[in-house]
Every structure is written in structure tokens, then in C-alpha cells.
N, C-alpha and C. Protein backbone atom coordinates (compact mmCIF):
# COMPACT_ATOMS: atom_id res chain seq x y z
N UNK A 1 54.82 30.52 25.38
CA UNK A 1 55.84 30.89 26.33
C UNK A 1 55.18 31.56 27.52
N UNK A 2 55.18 31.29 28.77
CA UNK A 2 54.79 31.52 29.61
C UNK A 2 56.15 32.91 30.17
N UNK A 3 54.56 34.11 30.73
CA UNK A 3 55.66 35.55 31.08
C UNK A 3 55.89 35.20 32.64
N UNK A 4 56.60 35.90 33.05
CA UNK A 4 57.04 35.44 34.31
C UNK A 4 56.73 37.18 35.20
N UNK A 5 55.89 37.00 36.15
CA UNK A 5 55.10 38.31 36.90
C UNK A 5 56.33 38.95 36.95
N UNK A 6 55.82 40.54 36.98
CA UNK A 6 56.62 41.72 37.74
C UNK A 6 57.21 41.08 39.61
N UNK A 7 56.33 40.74 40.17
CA UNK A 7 56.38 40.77 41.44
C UNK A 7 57.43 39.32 41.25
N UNK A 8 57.38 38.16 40.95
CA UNK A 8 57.95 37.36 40.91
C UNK A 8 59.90 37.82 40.08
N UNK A 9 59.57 38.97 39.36
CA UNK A 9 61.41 39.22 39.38
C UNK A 9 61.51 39.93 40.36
N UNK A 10 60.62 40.83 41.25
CA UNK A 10 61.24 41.61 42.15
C UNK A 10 62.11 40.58 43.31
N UNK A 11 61.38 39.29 43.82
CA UNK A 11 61.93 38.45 44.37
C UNK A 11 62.96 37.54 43.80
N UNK A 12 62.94 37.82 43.03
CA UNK A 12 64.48 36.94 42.21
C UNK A 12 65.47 38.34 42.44
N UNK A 13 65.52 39.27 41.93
CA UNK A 13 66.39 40.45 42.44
C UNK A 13 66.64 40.59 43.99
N UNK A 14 65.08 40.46 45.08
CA UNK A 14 65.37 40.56 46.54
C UNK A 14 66.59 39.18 47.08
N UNK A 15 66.47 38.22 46.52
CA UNK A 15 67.22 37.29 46.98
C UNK A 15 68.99 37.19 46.61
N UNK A 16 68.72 38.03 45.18
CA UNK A 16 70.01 38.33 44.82
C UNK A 16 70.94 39.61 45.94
N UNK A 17 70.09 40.42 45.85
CA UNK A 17 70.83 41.81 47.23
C UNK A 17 70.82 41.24 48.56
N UNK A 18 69.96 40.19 48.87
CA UNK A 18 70.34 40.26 50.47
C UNK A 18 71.36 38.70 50.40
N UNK A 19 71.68 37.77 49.40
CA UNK A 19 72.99 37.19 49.60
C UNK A 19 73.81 38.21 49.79
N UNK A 20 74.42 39.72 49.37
CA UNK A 20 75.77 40.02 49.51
C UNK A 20 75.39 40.79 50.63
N UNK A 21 73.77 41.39 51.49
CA UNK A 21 74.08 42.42 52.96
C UNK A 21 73.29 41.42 53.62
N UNK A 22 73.33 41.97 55.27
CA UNK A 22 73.21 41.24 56.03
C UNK A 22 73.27 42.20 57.26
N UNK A 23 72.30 42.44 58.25
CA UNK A 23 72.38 43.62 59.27
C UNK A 23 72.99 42.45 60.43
N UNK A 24 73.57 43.56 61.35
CA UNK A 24 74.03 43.03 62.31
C UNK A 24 73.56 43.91 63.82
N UNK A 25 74.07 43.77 65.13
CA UNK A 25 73.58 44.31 66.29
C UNK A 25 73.86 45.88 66.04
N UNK A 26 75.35 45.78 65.69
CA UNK A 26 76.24 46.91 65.27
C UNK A 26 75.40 48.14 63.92
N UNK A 27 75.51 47.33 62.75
CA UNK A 27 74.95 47.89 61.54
C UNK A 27 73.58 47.70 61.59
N UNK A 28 72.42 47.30 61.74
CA UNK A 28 71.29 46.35 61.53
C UNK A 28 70.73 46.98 59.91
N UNK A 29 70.23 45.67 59.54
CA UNK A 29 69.71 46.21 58.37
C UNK A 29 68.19 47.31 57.91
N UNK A 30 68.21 48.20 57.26
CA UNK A 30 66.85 49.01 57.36
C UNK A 30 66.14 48.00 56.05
N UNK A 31 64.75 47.40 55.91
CA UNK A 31 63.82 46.88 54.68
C UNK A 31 63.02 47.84 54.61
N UNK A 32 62.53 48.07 53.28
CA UNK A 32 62.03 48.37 52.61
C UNK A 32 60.64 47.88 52.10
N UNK A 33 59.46 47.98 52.39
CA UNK A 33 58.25 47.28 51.79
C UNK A 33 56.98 47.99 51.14
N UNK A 34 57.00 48.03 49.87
CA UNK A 34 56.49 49.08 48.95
C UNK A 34 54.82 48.50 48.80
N UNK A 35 53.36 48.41 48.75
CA UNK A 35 52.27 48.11 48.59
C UNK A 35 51.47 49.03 47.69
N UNK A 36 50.73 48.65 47.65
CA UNK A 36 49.22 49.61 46.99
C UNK A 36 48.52 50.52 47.87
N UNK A 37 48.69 49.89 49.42
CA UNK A 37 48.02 50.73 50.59
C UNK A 37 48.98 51.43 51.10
N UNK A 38 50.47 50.72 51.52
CA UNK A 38 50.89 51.21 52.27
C UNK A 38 52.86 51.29 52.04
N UNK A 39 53.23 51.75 53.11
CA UNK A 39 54.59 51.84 53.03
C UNK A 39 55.07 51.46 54.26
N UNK A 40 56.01 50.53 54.29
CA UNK A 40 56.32 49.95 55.49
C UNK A 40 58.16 49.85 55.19
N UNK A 41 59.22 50.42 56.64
CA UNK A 41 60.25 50.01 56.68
C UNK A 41 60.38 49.40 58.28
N UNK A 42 61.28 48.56 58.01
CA UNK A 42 61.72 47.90 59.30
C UNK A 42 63.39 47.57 59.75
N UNK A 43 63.90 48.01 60.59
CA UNK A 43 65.21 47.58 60.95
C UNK A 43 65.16 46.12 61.93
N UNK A 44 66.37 46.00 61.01
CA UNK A 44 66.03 44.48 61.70
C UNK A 44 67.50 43.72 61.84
N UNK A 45 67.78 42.85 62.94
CA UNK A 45 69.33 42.52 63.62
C UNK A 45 68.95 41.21 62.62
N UNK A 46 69.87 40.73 61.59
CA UNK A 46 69.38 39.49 61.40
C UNK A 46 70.36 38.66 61.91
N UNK A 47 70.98 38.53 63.26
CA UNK A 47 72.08 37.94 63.32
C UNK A 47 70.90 37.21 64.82
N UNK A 48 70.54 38.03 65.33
CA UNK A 48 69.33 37.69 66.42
C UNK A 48 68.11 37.38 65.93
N UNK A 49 67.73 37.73 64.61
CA UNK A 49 66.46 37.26 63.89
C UNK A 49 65.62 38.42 64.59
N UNK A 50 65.71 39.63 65.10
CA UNK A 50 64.67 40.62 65.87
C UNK A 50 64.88 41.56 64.68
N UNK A 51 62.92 42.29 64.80
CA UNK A 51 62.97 43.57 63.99
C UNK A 51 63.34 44.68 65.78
N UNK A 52 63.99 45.17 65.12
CA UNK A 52 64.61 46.44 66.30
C UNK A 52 63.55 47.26 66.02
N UNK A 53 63.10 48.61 65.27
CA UNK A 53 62.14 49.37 65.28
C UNK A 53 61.69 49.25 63.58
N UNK A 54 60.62 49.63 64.04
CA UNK A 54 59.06 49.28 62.91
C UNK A 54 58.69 50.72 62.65
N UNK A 55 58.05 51.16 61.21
CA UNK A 55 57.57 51.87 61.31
C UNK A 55 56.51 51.94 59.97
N UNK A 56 55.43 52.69 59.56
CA UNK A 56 54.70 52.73 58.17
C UNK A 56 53.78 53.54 57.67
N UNK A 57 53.14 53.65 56.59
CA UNK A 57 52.22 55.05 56.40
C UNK A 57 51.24 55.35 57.70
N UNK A 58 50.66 54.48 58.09
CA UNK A 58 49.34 54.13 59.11
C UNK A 58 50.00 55.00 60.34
N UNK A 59 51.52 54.55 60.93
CA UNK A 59 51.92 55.32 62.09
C UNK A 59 52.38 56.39 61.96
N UNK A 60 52.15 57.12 60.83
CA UNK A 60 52.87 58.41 60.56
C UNK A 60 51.95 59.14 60.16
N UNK A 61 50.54 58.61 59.89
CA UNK A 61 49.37 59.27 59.64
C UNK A 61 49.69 60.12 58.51
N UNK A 62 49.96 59.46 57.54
CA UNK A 62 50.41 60.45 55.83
C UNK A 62 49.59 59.29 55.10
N UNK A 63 49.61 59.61 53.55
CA UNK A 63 49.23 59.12 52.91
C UNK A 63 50.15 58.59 51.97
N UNK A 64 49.97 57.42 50.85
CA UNK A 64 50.73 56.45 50.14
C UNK A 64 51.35 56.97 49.10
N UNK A 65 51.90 58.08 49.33
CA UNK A 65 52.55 58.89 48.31
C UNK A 65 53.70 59.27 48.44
N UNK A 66 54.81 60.22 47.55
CA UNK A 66 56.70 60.20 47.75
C UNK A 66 56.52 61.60 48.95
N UNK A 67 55.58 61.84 49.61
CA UNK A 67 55.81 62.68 50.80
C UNK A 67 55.40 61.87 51.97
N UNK A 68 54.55 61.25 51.58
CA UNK A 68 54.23 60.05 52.88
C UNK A 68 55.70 59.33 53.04
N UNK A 69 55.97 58.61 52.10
CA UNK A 69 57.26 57.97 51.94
C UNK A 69 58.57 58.58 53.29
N UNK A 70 58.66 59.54 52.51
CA UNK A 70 59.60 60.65 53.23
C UNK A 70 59.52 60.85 54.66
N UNK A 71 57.99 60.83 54.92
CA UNK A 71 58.27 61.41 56.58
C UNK A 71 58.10 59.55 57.30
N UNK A 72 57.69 58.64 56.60
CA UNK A 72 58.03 57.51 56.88
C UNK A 72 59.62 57.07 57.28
N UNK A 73 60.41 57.52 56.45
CA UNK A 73 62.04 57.80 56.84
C UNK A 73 62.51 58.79 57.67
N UNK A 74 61.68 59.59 58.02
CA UNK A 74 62.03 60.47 59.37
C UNK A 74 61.42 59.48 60.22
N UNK A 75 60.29 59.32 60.27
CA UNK A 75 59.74 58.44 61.88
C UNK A 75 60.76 57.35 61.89
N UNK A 76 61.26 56.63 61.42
CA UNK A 76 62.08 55.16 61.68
C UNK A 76 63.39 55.86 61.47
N UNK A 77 64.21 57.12 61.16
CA UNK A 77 65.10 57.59 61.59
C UNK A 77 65.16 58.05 63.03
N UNK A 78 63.80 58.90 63.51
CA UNK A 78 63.66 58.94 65.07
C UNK A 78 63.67 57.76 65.34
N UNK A 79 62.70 57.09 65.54
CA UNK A 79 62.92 56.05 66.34
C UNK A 79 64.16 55.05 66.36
N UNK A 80 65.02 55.25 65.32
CA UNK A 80 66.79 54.31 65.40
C UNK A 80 67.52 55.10 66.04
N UNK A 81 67.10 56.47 66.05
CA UNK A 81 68.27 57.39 67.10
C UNK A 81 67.82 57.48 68.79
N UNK A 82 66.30 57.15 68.54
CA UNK A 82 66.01 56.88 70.10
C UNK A 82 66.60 55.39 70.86
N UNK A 83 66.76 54.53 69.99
CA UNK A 83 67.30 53.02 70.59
C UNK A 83 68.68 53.32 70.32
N UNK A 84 69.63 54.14 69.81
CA UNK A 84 70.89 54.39 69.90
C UNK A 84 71.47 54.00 68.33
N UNK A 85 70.73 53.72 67.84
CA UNK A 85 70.98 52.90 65.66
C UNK A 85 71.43 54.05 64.85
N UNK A 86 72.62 54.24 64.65
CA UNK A 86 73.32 55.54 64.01
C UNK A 86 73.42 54.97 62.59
N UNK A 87 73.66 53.94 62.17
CA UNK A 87 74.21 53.63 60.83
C UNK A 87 73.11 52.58 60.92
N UNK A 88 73.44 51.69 59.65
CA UNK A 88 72.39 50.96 59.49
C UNK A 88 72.75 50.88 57.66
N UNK A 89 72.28 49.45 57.14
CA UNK A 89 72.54 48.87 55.67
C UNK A 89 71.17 48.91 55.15
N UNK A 90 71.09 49.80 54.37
CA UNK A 90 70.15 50.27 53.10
C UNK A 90 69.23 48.64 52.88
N UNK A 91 68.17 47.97 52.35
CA UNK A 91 67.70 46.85 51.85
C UNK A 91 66.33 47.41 51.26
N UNK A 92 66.60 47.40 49.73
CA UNK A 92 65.44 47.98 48.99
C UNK A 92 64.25 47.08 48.66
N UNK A 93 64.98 45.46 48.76
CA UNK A 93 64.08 44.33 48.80
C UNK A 93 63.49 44.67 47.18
N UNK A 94 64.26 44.43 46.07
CA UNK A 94 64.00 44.21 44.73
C UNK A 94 63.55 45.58 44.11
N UNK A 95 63.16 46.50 44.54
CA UNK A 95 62.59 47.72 43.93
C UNK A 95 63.53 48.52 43.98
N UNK A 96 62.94 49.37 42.38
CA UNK A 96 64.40 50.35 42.04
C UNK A 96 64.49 50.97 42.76
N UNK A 97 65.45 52.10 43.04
CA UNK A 97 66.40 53.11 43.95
C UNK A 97 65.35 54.23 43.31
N UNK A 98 64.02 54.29 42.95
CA UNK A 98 63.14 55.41 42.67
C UNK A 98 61.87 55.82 42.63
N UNK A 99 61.57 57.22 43.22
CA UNK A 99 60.42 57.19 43.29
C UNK A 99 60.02 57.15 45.32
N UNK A 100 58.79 56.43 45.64
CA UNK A 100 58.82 56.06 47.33
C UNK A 100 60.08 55.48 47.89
N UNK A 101 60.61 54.51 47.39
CA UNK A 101 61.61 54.08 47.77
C UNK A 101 62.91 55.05 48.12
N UNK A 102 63.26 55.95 47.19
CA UNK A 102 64.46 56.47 47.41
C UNK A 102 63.70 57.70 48.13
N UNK A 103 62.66 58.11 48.09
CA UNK A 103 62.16 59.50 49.12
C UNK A 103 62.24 58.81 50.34
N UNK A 104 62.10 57.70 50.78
CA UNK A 104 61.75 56.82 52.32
C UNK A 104 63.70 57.23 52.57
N UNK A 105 64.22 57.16 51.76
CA UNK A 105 65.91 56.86 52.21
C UNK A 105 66.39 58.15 52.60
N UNK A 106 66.49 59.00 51.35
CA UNK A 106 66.26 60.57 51.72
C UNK A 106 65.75 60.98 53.04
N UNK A 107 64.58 60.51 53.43
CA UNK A 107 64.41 60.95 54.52
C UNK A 107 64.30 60.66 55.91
N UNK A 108 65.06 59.38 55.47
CA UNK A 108 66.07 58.47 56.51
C UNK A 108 67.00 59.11 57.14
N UNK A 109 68.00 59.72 55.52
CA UNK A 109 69.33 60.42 55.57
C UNK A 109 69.22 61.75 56.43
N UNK A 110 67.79 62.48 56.43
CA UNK A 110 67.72 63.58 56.50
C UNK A 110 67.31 63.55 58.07
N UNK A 111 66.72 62.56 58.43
CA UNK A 111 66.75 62.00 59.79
C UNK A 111 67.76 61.76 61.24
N UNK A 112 68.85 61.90 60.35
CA UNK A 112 69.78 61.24 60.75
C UNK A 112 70.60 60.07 60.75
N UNK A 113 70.64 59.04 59.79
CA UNK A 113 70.79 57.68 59.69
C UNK A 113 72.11 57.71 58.63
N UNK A 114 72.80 56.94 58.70
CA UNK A 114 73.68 56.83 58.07
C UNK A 114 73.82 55.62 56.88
N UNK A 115 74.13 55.71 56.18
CA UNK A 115 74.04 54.08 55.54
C UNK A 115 74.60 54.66 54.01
């Protein structure tokens, strides 16, 4: 019986959450992208196909850990309140709600961002 990778259900789960959200000009969606090096989120209009603002460990000069994480969700909370992005739809892209992931959101929230 052949096992089927970790990384390969995370993308069977990512495809399952982004059939039911979908960012718009209005809402845009925030992603989520978890690595070994790094931490990367991106807002992105998918109705225009544009990432609106970018952000990741490297531009925040932290390291790959749940405090790096965190001020990763403050920098891309500044920068959505500098382009005018008040709200915005959560996209964890297959990984649980824990750990980097939910510190990046936290400190999204704590940023200012709504979602």
C-alpha cells in the first residue's frame, strides 16, 4: 500500500478551503505560506489575479520561529492599512490553525486587520 506524503494532504485540504473563500478588491484574501526557512503571507485580489501587499521572515528581519511569525502579521497588517485593506479573508492554505500559523494571524489581528 502506497502512503500518501504529509505535504501532498496539505494540498488536498488547500484545495478543499479555497473552493468555499475567495478574496475580492473589497475583502482580498490574506495566504499563508509555512517553510523550513521561511514564513511568507500575501494578500491577494483574486478577482484581478494581483498580490496587493507581500510580506516574510527575510523583510521583517526575525527569525523562523512563533515570534518571527507574529511580527510577520504586524508588517503585512501595516502594510494593508497603508494601501487602505481593513478586513481581509483568513487562507491558511492546508495547515492547522496552530503554532506559526495562528501567531502570523494574532498578529495580523493585533495589527489591525480584521477577518
Amino acid at each position: 500500500m502506497n502512503k500518501i506524503s504529509q505535504n501532498n494532504l496539505r494540498l488536498h485540504r488547500k484545495r478543499r478551503v479555497r473552493a468555499k473563500i475567495s478574496g475580492s478588491a473589497s475583502v482580498p484574501r490574506l495566504n499563508v505560506f509555512r517553510s523550513l526557512l521561511s514564513m511568507k503571507a500575501q494578500v491577494i485580489d483574486d478577482v484581478a489575479g494581483k498580490t496587493l501587499v507581500a510580506a516574510d521572515t527575510k523583510a521583517a528581519n526575525v527569525k523562523n520561529d512563533v515570534a518571527g511569525a507574529k511580527a510577520v502579521g504586524m508588517l503585512i497588517a501595516t502594510k494593508c492599512l497603508e494601501q487602505k485593506i481593513a478586513e481581509v479573508v483568513f487562507d491558511r492554505a492546508g495547515y492547522r490553525y496552530h503554532g506559526k500559523v495562528k501567531a502570523l494571524a494574532e498578529g495580523a489581528r493585533e495589527g489591525g486587520l480584521k477577518f
